[in-house]
C-alpha atoms as a PDB file:
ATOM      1  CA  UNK A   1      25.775  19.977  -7.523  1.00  0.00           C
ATOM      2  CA  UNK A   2      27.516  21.540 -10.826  1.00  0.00           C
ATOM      3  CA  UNK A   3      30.752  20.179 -11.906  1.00  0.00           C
ATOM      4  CA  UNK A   4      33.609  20.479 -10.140  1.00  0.00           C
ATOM      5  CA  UNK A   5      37.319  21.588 -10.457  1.00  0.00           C
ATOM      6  CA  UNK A   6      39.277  19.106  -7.905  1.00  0.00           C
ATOM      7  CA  UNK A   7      42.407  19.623  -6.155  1.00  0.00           C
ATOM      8  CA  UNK A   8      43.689  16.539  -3.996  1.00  0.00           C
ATOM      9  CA  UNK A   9      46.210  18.131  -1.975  1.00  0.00           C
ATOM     10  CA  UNK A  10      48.142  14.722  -0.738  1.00  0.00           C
ATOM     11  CA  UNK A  11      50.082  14.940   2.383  1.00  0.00           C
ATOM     12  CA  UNK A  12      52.299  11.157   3.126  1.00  0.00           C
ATOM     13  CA  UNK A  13      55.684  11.790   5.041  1.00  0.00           C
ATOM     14  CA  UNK A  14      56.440   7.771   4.261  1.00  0.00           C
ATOM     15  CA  UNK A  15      55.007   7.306   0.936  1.00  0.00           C
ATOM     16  CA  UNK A  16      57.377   4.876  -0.338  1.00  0.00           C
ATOM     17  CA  UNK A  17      56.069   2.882   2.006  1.00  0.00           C
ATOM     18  CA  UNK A  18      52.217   3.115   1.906  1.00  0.00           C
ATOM     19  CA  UNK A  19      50.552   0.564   0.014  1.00  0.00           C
ATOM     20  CA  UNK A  20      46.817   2.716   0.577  1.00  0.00           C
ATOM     21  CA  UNK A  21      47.788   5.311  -0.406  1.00  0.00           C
ATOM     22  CA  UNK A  22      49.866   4.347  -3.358  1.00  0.00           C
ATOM     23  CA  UNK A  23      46.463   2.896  -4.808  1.00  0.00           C
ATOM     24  CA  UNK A  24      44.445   5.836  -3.441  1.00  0.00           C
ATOM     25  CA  UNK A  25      47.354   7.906  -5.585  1.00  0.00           C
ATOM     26  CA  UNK A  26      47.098   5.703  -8.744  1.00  0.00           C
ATOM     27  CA  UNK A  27      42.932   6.728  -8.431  1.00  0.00           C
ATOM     28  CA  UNK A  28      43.321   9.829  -8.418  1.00  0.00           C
ATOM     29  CA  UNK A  29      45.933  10.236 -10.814  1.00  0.00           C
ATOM     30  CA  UNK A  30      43.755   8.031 -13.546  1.00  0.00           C
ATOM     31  CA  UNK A  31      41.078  10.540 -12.923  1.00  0.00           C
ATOM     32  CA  UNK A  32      40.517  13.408 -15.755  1.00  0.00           C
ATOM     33  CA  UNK A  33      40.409  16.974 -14.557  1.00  0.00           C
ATOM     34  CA  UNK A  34      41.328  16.327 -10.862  1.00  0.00           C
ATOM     35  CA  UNK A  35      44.737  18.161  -9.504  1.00  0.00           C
ATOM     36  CA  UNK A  36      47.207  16.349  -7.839  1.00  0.00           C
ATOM     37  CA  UNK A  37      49.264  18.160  -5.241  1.00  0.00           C
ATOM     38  CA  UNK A  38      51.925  16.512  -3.281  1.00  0.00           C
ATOM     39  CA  UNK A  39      53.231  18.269  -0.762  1.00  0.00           C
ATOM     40  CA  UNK A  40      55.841  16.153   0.847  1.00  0.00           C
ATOM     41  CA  UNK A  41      56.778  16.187  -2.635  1.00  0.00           C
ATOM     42  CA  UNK A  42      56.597  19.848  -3.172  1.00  0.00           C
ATOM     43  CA  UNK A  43      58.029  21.256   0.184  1.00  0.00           C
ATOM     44  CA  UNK A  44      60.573  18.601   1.993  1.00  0.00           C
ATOM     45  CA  UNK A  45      61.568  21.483   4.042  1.00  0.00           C
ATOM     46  CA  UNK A  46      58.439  22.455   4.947  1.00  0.00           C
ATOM     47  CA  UNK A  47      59.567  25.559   2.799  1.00  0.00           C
ATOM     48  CA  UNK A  48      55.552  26.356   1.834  1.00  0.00           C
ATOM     49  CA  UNK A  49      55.193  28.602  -1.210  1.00  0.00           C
ATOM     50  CA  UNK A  50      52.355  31.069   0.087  1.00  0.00           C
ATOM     51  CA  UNK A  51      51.419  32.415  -3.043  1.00  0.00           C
ATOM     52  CA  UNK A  52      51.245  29.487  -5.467  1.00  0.00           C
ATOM     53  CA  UNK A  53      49.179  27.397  -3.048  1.00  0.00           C
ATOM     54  CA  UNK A  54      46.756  30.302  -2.647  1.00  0.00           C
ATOM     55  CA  UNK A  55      46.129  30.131  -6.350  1.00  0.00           C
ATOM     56  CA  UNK A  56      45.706  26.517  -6.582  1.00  0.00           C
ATOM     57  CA  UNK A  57      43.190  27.034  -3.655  1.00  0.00           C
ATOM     58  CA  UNK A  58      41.360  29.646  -5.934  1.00  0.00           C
ATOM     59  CA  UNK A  59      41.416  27.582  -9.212  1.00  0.00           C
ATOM     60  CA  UNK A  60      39.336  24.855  -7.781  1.00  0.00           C
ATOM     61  CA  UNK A  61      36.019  24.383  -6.011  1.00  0.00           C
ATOM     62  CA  UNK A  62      36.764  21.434  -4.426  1.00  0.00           C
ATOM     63  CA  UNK A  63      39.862  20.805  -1.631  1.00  0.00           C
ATOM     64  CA  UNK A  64      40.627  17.338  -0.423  1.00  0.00           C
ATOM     65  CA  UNK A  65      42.972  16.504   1.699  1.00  0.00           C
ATOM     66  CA  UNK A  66      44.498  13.218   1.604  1.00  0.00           C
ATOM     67  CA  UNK A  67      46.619  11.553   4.267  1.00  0.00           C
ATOM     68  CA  UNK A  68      46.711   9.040   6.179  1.00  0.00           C
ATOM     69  CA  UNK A  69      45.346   9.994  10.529  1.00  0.00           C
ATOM     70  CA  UNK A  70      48.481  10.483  12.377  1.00  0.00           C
ATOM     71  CA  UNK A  71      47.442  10.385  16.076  1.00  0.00           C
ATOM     72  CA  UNK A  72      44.418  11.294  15.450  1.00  0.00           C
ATOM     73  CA  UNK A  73      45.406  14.329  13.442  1.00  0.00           C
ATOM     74  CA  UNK A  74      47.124  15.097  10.072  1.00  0.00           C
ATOM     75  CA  UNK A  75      50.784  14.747   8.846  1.00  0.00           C
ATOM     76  CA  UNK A  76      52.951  17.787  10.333  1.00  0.00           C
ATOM     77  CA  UNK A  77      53.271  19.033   6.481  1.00  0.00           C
ATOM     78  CA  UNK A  78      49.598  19.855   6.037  1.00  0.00           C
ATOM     79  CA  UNK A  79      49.167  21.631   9.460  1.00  0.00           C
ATOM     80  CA  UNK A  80      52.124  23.760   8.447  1.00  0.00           C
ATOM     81  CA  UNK A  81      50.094  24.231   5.255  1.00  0.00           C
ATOM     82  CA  UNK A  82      46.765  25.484   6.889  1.00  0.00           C
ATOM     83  CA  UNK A  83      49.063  27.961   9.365  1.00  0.00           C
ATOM     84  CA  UNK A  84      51.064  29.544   6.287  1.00  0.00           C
ATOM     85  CA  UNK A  85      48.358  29.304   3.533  1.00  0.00           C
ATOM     86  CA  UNK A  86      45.218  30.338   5.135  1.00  0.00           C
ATOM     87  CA  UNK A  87      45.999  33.975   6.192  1.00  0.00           C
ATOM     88  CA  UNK A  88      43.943  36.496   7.980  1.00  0.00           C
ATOM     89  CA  UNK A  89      42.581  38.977   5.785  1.00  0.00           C
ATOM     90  CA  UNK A  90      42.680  35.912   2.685  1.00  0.00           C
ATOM     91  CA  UNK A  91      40.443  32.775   3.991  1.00  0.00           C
ATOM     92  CA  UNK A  92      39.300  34.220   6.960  1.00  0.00           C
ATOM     93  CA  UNK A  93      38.718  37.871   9.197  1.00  0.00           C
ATOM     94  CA  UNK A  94      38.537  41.232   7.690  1.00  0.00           C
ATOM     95  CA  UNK A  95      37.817  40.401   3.685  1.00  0.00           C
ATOM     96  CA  UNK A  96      39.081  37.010   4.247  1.00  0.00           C
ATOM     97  CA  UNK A  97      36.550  35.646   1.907  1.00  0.00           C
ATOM     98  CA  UNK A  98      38.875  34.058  -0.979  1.00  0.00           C
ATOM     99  CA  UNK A  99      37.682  30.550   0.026  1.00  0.00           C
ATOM    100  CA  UNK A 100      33.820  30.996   0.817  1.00  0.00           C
ATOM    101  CA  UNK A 101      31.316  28.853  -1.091  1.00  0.00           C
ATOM    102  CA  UNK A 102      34.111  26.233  -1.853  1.00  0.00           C
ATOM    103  CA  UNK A 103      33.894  22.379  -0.274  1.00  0.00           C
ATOM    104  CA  UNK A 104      36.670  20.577   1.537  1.00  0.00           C
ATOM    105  CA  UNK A 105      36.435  16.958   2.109  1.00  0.00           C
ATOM    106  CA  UNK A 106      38.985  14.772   4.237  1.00  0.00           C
ATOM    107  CA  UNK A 107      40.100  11.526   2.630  1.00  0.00           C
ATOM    108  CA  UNK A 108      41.934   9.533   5.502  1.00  0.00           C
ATOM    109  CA  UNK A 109      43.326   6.020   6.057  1.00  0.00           C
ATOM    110  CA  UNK A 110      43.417   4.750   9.904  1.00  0.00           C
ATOM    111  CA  UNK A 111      45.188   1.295  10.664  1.00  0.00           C
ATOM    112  CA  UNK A 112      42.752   0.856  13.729  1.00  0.00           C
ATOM    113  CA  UNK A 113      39.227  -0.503  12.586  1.00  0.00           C
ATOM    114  CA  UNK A 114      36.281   1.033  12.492  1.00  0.00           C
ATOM    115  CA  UNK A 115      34.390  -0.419  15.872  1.00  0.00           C
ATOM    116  CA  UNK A 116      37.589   1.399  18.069  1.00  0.00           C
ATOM    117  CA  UNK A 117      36.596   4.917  16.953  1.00  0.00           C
ATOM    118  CA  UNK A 118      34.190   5.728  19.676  1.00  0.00           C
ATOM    119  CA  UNK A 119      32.860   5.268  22.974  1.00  0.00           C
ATOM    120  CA  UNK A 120      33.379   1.623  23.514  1.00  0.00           C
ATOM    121  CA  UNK A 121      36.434   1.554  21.808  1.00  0.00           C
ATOM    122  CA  UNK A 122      40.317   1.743  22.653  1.00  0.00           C
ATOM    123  CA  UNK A 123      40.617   5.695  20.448  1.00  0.00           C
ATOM    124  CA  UNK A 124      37.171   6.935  22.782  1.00  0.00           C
ATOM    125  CA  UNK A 125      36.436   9.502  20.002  1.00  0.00           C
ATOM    126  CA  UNK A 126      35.201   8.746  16.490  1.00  0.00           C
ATOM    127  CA  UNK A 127      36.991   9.999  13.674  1.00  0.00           C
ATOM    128  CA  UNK A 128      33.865  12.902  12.729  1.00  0.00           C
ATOM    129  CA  UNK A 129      34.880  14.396  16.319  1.00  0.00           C
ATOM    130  CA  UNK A 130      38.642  13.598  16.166  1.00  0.00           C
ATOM    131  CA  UNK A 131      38.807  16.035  13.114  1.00  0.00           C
ATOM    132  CA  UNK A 132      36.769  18.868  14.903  1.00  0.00           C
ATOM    133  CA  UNK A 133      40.229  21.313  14.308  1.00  0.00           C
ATOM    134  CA  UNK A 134      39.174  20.917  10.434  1.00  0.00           C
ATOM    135  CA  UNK A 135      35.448  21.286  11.241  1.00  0.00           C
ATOM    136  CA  UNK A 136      36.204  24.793  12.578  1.00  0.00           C
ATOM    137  CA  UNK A 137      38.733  25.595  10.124  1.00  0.00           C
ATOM    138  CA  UNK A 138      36.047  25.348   7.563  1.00  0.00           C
ATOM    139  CA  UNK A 139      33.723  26.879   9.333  1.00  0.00           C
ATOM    140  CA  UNK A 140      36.199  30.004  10.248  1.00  0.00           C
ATOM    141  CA  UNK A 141      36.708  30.317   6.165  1.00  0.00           C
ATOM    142  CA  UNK A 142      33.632  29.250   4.642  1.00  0.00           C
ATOM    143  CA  UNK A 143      34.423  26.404   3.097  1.00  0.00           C
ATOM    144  CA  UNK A 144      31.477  23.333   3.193  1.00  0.00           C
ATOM    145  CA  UNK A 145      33.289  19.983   5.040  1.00  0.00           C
ATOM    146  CA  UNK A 146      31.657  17.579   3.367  1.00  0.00           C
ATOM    147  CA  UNK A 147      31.539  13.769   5.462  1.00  0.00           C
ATOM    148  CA  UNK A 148      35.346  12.536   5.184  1.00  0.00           C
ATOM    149  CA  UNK A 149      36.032   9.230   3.056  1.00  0.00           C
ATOM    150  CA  UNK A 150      37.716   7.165   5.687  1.00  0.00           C
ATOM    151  CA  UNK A 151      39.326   3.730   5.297  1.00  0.00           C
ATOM    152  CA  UNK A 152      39.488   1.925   8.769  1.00  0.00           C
ATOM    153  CA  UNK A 153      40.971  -1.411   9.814  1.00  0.00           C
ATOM    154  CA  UNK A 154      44.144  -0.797   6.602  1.00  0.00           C
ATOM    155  CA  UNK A 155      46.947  -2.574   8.546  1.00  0.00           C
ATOM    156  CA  UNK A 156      45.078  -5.805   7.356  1.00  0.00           C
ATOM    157  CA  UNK A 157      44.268  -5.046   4.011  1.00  0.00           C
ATOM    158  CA  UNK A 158      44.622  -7.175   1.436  1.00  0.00           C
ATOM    159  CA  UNK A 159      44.835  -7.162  -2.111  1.00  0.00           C
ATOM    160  CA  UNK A 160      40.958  -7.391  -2.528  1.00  0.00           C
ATOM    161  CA  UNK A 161      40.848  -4.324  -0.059  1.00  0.00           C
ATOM    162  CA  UNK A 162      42.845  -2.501  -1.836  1.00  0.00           C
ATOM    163  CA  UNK A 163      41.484  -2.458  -5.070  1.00  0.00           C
ATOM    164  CA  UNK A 164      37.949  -1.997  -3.792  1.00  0.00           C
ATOM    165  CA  UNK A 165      39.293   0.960  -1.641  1.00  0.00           C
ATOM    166  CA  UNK A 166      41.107   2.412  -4.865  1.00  0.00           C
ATOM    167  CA  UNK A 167      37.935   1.484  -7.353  1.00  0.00           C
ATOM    168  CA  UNK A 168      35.695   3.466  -4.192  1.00  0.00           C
ATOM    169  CA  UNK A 169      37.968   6.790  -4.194  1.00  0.00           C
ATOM    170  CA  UNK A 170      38.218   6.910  -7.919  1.00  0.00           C
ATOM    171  CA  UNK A 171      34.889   6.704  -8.712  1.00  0.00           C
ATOM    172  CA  UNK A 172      33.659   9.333  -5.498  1.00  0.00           C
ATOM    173  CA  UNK A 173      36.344  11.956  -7.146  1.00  0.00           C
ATOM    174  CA  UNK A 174      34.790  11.260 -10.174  1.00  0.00           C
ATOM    175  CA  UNK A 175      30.860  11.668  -9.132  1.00  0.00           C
ATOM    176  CA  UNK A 176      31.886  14.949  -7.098  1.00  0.00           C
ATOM    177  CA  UNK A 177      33.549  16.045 -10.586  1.00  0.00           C
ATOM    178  CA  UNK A 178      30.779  15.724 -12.844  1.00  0.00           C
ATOM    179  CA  UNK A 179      28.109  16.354 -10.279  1.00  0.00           C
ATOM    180  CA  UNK A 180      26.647  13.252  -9.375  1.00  0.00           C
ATOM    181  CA  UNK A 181      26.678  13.179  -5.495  1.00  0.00           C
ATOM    182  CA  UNK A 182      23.570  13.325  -3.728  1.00  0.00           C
ATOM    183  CA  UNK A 183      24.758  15.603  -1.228  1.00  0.00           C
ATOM    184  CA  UNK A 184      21.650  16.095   0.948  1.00  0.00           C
ATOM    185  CA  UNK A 185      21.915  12.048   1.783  1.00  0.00           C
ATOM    186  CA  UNK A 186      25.979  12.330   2.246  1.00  0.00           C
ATOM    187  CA  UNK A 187      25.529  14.791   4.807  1.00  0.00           C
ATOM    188  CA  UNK A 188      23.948  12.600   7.099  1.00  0.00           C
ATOM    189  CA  UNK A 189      26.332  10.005   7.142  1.00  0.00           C
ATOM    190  CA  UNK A 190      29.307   9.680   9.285  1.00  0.00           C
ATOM    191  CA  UNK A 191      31.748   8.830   6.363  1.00  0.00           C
ATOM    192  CA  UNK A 192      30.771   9.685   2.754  1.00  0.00           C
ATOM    193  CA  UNK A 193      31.938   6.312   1.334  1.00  0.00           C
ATOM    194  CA  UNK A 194      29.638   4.168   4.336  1.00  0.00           C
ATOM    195  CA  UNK A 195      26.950   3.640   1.481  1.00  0.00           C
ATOM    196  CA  UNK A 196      28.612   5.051  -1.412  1.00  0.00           C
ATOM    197  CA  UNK A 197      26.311   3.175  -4.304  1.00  0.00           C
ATOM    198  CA  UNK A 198      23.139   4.951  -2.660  1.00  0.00           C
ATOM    199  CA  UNK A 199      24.906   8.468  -2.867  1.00  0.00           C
ATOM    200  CA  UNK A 200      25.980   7.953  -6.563  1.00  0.00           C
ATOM    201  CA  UNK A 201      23.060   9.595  -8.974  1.00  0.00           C
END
């Protein structure tokens, strides 16, 4: 995998109050030639400039989207995103190819642990299936998902959790930057980061 331009487009409507994500923030912000979007930040009215976020889509190769799972979905802000920003006729359709050969990967935080994401558990589905919507969204604009980075069980984390969770995302942003994921294993796993030494060449 070749070096990649990153663009983490983060997506928290209570960020003030989000101690994951404030360390999963600090990561990537430490991180040299990775793009940091906030869009809470960028659109509190849900006002989404069209135009602008097309060209940040164009001027990377890789998309992640940040956020922590809201029922078992994404903040409001980022589905408003992916209806105004990924037009027929630009991502997908007719000479909708703008985004094809790119990767997307889905960095989440769920307070529920990891054992209650699937059949035997209270939440029935795991997470891979809960984000089918973005598996087809992909798929519909030829992007690559690539296995999310999830962070289960984060209503008890402590300090120690958080700073391995933070050290984790940093350094995956930084392997997928330079190049040194082993892809062909990461695709078999249900979460990237499940055996993220092994994946780092």
């Amino acid at each position: 995998m070749p070096a990649a331009r990153i663009l983490v487009l983060f997506a928290h409507p209570a960020f003030e109050r989000s101690r994951v994500h404030r360390r999963l923030v600090a990561a990537v912000r430490a991180q040299h030639g990775v793009t940091f979007h906030d869009l809470y930040e960028a659109y509190p009215d849900f006002d989404v400039d069209v135009r602008r976020e097309q060209e940040l889509l164009l001027a990377h190769d890789l998309i992640v989207l940040q956020h922590p799972f809201y029922w078992y979905s994404t903040p409001p802000l980022v589905k408003q995103w992916i209806d105004l920003v990924l037009e027929y006729g630009w991502a997908y359709g007719v000479r909708g190819t703008a985004l094809r050969g790119k990767r997307l990967l889905s960095a989440i935080s769920a307070g529920g642990p990891e054992a209650s994401y699937g059949r035997s558990g209270s939440n029935y589905f795991t997470v891979r299936e809960l984000l089918a919507p973005l598996v087809q969204t992909a798929q519909l604009c030829g992007l690559e998902l690539l296995p999310p980075f999830v962070l289960y069980g984060t209503h008890g984390f402590d300090a120690d959790d958080l700073a391995r969770a933070a050290d984790e995302y940093g350094r995956l942003l930084a392997a997928l930057r330079d190049g040194r994921v082993d892809l062909d294993a990461a695709r078999a796993l249900p979460r990237i980061n499940l055996d993220l030494g092994a994946l780092l060449a």
